[in-house]
Every structure is written in structure tokens, then in C-alpha cells.
Protein backbone atom coordinates (compact mmCIF):
# COMPACT_ATOMS: atom_id res chain seq x y z
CA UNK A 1 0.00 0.00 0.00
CA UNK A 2 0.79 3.62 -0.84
CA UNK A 3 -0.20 7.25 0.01
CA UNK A 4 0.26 8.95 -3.26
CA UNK A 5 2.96 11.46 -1.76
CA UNK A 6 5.89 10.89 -4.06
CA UNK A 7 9.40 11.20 -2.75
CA UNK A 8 11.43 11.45 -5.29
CA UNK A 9 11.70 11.21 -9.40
CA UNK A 10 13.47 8.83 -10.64
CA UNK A 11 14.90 8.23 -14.07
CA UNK A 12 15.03 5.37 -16.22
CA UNK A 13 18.12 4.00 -16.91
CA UNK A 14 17.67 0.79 -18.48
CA UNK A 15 15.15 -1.44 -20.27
CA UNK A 16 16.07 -5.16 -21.03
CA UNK A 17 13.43 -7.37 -22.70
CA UNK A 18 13.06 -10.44 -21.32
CA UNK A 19 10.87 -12.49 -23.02
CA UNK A 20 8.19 -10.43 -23.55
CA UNK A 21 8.53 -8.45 -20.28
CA UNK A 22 11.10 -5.45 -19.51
CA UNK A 23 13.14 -5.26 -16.68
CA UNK A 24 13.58 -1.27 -15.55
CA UNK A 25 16.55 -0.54 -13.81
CA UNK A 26 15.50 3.02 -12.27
CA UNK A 27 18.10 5.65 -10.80
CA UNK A 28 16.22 6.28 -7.23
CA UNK A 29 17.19 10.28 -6.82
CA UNK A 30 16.55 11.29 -3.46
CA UNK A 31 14.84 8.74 -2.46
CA UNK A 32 16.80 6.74 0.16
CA UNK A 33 17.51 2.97 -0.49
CA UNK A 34 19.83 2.10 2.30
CA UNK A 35 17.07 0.75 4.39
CA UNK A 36 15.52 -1.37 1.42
CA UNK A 37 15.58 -4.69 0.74
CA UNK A 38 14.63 -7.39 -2.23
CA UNK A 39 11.24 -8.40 -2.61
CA UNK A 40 10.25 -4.26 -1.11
CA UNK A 41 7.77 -2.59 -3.30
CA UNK A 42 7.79 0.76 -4.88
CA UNK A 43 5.52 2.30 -6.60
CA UNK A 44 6.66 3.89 -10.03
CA UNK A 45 4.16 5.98 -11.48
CA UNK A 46 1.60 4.92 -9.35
CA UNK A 47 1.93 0.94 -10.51
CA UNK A 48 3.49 -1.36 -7.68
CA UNK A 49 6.70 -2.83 -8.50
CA UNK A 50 8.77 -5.44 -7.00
CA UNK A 51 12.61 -4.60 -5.99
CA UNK A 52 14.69 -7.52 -7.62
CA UNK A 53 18.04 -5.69 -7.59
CA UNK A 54 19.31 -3.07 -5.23
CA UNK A 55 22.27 -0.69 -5.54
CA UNK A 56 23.09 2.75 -4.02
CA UNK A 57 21.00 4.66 -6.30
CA UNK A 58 19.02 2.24 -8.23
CA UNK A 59 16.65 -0.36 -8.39
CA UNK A 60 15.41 -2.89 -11.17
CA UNK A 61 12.08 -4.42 -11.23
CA UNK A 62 10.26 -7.00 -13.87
CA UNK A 63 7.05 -5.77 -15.36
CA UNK A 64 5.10 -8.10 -17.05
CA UNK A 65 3.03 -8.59 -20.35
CA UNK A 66 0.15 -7.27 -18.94
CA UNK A 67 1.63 -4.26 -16.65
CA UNK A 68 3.08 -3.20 -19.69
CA UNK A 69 -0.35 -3.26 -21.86
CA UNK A 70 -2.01 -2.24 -19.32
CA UNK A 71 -0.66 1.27 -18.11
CA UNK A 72 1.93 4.07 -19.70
CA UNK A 73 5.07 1.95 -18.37
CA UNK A 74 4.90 0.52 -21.91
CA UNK A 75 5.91 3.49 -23.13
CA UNK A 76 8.89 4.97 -20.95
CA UNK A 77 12.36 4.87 -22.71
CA UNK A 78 15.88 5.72 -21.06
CA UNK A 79 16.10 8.82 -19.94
CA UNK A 80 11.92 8.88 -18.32
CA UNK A 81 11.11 10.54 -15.52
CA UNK A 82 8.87 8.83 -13.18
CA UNK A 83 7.15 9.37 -10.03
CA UNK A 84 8.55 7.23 -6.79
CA UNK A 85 7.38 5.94 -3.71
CA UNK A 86 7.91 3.17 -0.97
CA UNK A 87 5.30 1.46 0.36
CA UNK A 88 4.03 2.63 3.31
CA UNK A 89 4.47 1.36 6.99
CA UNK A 90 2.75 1.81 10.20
CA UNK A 91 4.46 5.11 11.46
CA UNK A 92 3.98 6.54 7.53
CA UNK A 93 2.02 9.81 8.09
CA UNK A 94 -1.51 9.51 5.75
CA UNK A 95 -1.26 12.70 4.13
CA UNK A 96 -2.67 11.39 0.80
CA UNK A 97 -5.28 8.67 0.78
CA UNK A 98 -4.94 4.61 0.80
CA UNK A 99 -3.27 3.89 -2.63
CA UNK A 100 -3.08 0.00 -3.58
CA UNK A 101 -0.75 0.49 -6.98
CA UNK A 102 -2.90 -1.18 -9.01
CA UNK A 103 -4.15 1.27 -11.98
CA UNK A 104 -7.59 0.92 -12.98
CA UNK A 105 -6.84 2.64 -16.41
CA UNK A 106 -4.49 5.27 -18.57
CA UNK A 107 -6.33 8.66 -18.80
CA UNK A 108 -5.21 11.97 -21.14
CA UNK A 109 -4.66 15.27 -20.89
CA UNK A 110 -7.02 17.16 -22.29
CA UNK A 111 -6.17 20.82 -21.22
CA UNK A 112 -3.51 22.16 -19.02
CA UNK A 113 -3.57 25.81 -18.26
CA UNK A 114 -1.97 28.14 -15.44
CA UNK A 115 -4.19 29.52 -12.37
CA UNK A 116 -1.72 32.12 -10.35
CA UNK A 117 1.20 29.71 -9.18
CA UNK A 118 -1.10 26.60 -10.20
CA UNK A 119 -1.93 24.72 -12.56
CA UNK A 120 -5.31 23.44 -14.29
CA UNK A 121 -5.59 19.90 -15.75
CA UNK A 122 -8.62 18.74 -17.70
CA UNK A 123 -8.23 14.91 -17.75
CA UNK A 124 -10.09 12.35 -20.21
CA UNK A 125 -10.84 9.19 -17.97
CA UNK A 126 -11.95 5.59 -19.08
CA UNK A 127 -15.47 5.66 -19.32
CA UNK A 128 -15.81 2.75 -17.18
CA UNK A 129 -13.96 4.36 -14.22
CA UNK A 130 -16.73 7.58 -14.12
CA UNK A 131 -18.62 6.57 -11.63
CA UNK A 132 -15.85 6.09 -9.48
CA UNK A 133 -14.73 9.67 -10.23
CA UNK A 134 -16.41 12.33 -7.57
CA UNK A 135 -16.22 15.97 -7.25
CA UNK A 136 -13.79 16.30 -3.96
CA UNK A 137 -12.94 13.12 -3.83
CA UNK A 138 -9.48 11.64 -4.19
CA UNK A 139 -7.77 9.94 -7.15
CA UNK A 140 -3.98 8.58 -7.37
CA UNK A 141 -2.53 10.29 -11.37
CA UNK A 142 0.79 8.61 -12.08
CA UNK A 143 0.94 7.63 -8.13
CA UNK A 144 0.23 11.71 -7.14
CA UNK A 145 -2.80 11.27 -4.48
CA UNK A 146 -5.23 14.29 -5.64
CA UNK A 147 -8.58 16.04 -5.05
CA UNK A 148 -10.87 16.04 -7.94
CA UNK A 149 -12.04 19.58 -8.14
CA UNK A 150 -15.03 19.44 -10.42
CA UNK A 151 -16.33 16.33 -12.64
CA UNK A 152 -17.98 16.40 -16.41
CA UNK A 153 -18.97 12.50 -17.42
CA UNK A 154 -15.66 11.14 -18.12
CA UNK A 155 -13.53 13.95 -17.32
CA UNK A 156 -12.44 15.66 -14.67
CA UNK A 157 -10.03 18.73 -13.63
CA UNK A 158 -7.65 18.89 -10.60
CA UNK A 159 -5.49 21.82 -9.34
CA UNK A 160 -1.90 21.24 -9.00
CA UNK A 161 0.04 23.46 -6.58
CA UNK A 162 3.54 24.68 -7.04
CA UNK A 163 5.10 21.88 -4.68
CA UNK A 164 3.38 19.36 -6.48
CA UNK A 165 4.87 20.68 -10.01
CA UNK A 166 8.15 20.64 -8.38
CA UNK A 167 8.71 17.45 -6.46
CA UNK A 168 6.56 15.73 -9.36
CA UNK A 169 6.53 14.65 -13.21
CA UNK A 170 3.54 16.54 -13.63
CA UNK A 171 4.94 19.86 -14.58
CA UNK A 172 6.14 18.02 -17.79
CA UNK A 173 2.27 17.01 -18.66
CA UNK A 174 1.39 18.20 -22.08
CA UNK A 175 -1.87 17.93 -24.07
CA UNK A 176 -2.10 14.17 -25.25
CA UNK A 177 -0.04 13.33 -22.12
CA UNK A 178 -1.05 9.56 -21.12
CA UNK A 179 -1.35 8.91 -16.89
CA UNK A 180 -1.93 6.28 -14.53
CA UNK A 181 -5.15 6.40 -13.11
CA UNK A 182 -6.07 4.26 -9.84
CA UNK A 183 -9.69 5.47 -8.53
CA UNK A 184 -10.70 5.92 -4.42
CA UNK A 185 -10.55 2.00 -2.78
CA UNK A 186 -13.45 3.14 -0.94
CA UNK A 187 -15.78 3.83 -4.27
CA UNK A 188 -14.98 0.12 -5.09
CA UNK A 189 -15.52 -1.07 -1.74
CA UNK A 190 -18.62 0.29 -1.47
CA UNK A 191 -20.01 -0.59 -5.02
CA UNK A 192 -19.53 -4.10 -4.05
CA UNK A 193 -20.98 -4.00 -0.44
CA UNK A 194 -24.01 -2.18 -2.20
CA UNK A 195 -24.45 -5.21 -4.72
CA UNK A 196 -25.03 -7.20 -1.28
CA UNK A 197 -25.93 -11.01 -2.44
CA UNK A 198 -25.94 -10.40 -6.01
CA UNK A 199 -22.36 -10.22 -6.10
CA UNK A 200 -21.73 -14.09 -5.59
CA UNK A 201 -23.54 -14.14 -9.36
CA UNK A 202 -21.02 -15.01 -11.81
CA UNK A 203 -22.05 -12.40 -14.02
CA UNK A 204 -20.64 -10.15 -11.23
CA UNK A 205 -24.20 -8.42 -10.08
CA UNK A 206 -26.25 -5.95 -11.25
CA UNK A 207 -26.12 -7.52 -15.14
CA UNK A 208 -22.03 -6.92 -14.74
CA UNK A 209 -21.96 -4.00 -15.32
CA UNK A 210 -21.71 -2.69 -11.82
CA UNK A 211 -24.25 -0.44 -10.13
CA UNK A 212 -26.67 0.57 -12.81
CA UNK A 213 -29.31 3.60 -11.95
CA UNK A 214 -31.87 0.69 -11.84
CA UNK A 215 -30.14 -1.92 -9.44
CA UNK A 216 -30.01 1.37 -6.98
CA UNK A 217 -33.85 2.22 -7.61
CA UNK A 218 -34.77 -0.99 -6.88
CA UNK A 219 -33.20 -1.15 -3.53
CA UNK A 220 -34.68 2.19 -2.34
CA UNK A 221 -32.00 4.82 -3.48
CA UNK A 222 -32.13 7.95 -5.27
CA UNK A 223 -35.47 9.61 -5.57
């Protein structure tokens, strides 16, 4: 588990195939590794990676097939930036919300503009991840725990403050940037607790989709 408050970016250094996955060796930056040890994890733009090498300043981890297909780690080359983070312990302050380092989906940038010293992002999320999506609510972007600031269907904006831009890989987002997305654990939690009984059905409750507007109606919510 995770927090979403990165310590450090890191660089990548090195990509080896390896039958069909990569191995990333990543130059750490500030954060510390003397304390790690094999088998830690560390999130790296928000996905959760497993140490299998250690050095002074840098790590290597496997990703497989489906990591790769499956968020923007595919697409890093030498020389990436990415967002780092150790997993969290029992003394780590919460400043940012539970993160799990699993990504639900890749989102774009649709917009970024400045606000004083901030920033404005307009992001483009699966549409299958919406309903997780709520206006102040939190969502991890490339492993940065945020506040959604106002929703629109499928997209959403945040505001980025200046520490944020500095200490993270944000400030290079551009238009047609593709991020990490991993929604609230508490949104899916509690759209499987609502599907009660139904979600034993192989189909996966409420016609597997999820809740639908009529699966809530018929168990007395909404109006």
C-alpha cells in the first residue's frame, strides 16, 4: 500500500526485454535505499513494482506482459522521468489517501492551463472508471494522491500546486499526455458492499456491469 505522496523522481536508466517483459533498472534520486531490501515494493508511477536488484542509487524491477499493456510503463524509454514511492508502513504519516498500486486505467490530458502559481488539468478518464470519479474526492494520477475539483462525465479537472509541479513529473504534462489512473478503494468497496448477495452471481451483479441507476432504484436509493 501507498499514500500517493511521491518522494522522489526517478529516471530510467535501463530497459532489457526479457521475453516479452522489460526489466527497468531506475536511478532512485533522493529517495533513500539504504534501508531497502529485495522483494520491497515501490511504486513507479503509481503501478506497484517489486525490488529484484538493489544498488546505491538504483533499483530494477520486472514488469510483465500485462503491466506493460495495461498502463503508460509501456511506453517509458531511457532517460523517463517517473514518479517514486515506498510502500508505506505503520508510522507513515496519511497525508494522501490509501493507494493500492494497481491502476484501474491510462487517462489523457485534455487541457492544461496556469491559475496564479497553479496549474489546471482537464483529464479524459476511461469511461468505465466515471462513476468512481467524484467531485472532492481523491484519485492517485501517475501515483500523485489528488482532489478532484469538479467532474464532467468522463472527465475531470484537478489543481496542481507549485510543490506538487516541483517534487513531481507533472509539470512536464502536455496535451495528449497519457497517466496512470487508480480510482478511491473506498468507491470500489462500497459498489460491491451495495451489490449485497448479487455479487456471488457469476455475471458479477447488477447484469455486470456494476451499479446501474436501476439496481439502486430498486433497492430504495435515489429519488
Amino acid at each position: 500500500m501507498f499514500t500517493g505522496i511521491i518522494q522522489s523522481v526517478g529516471e530510467v536508466r535501463r530497459l532489457e526485454p526479457r521475453g516479452g517483459d522489460v526489466r527497468l533498472t531506475i536511478g532512485s534520486g533522493k529517495l533513500a535505499l539504504a534501508d531497502a531490501s529485495l522483494g520491497d515494493s515501490i511504486a513507479v508511477n503509481g503501478v506497484c513494482l517489486t525490488a529484484v536488484t538493489l544498488a546505491a542509487d538504483a533499483f530494477a524491477a520486472d514488469v510483465s506482459r500485462e503491466t506493460l499493456s495495461l498502463t503508460t510503463l509501456g511506453g517509458l524509454t531511457t532517460g523517463s522521468p517517473v514518479n517514486l514511492e515506498p510502500a508505506l508502513t505503520l508510522s507513515t504519516p496519511l497525508g494522501g489517501h490509501l493507494v493500492s498500486g494497481h491502476v484501474d486505467g491510462v487517462g489523457q490530458i485534455l487541457e492544461r492551463r496556469e491559475d496564479g502559481r497553479s496549474w489546471r488539468l482537464r483529464i479524459a478518464a476511461p469511461p468505465e472508471l466515471a462513476r468512481y470519479i467524484a467531485h472532492k474526492g481523491s484519485i492517485c494520477v501517475d501515483g500523485v494522491s489528488l482532489t478532484v475539483n469538479a467532474v464532467d462525465g468522463a472527465c475531470f479537472e484537478l489543481n496542481i500546486v507549485p510543490h506538487t509541479l516541483d517534487e513531481t513529473i507533472i509539470a512536464g504534462y502536455r496535451t495528449g499526455t497519457r497517466v496512470n489512473l487508480e480510482v478511491d478503494l473506498i468507491a470500489r468497496y462500497l459498489e460491491r458492499l451495495l451489490l449485497g448477495e448479487k455479487a456471488a452471481n457469476p455475471s458479477g451483479g447488477a447484469g455486470g456491469g456494476g451499479l446501474t441507476r436501476e439496481f439502486l432504484a430498486e433497492h430504495g436509493f435515489g429519488g
